[in-house]
Protein backbone atom coordinates (compact mmCIF):
# COMPACT_ATOMS: atom_id res chain seq x y z
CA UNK A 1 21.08 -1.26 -15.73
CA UNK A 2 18.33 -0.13 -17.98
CA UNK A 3 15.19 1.81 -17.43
CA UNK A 4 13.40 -1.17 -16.60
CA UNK A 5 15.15 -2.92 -14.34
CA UNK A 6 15.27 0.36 -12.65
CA UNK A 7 11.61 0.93 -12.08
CA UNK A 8 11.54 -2.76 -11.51
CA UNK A 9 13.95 -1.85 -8.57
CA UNK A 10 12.67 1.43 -7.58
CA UNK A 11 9.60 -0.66 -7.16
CA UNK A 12 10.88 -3.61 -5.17
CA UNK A 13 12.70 -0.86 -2.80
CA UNK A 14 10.76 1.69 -2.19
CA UNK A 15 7.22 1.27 -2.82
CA UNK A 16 6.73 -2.80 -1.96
CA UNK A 17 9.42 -3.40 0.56
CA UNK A 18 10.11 -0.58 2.96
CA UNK A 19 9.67 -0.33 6.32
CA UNK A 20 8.25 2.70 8.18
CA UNK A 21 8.59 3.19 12.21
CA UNK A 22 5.22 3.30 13.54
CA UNK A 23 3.46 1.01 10.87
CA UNK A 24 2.49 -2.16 10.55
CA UNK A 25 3.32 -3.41 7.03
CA UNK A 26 0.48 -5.57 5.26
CA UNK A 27 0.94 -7.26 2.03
CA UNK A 28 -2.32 -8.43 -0.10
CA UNK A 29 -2.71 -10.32 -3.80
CA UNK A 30 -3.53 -6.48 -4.64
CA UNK A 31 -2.27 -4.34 -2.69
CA UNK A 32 1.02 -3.02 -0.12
CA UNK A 33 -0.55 -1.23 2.66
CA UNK A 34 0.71 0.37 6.17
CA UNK A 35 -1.56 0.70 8.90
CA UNK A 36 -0.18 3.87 11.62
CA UNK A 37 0.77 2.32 14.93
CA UNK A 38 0.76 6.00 16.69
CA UNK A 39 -1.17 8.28 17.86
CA UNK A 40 -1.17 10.01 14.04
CA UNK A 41 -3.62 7.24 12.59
CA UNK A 42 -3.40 7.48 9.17
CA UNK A 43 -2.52 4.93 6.50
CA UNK A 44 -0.75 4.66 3.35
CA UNK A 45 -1.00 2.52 0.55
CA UNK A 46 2.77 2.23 -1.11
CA UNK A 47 2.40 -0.24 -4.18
CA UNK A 48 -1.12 -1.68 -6.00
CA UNK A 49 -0.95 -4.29 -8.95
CA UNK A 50 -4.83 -3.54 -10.47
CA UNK A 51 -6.62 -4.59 -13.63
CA UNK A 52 -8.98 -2.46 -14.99
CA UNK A 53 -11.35 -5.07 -13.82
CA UNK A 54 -10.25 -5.58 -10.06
CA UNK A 55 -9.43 -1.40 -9.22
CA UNK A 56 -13.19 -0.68 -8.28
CA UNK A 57 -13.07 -3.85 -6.33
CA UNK A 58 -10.04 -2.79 -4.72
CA UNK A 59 -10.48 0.44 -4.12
CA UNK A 60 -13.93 0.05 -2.44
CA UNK A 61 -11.96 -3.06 -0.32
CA UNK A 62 -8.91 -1.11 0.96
CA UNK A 63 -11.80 2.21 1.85
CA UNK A 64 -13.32 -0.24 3.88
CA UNK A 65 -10.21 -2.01 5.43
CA UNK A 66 -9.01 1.56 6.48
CA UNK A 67 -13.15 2.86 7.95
CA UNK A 68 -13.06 -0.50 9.93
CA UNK A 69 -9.41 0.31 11.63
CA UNK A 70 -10.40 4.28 11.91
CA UNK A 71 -7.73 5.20 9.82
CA UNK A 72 -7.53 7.97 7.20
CA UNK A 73 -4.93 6.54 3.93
CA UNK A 74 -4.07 7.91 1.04
């Protein structure tokens, strides 16, 4: 396996696929994104695919997506 087959894995795996206990898992064109199902409440965003044109867009969606639910993400 080469280098990029293992990022390409690393990324499949771990940042776009996972599963967490206690969040819901949300995939978008632009995004992979878990929203906290407990009492915690905060979010995480595993895995983006941006542009240098789309990551304002997307940035100022998912800060929005995360006020509306109440949640703090990183």
């Amino acid at each position: 396996m080469n280098e990029s087959q293992r990022i390409d894995l690393y990324d499949q795996e771990l940042r776009k696929e996972i599963e967490y206990p206690d969040m819901r898992r949300e995939v978008t064109p632009d995004v992979v994104r878990y929203m906290d199902t407990s009492e915690i409440g905060e979010g995480i965003i595993t895995y983006s695919q941006l542009t240098e044109a789309s990551v304002d867009r997307v940035v100022q969606e998912q800060v929005q997506f995360f006020g509306s639910i109440g949640q703090d993400f990183e």
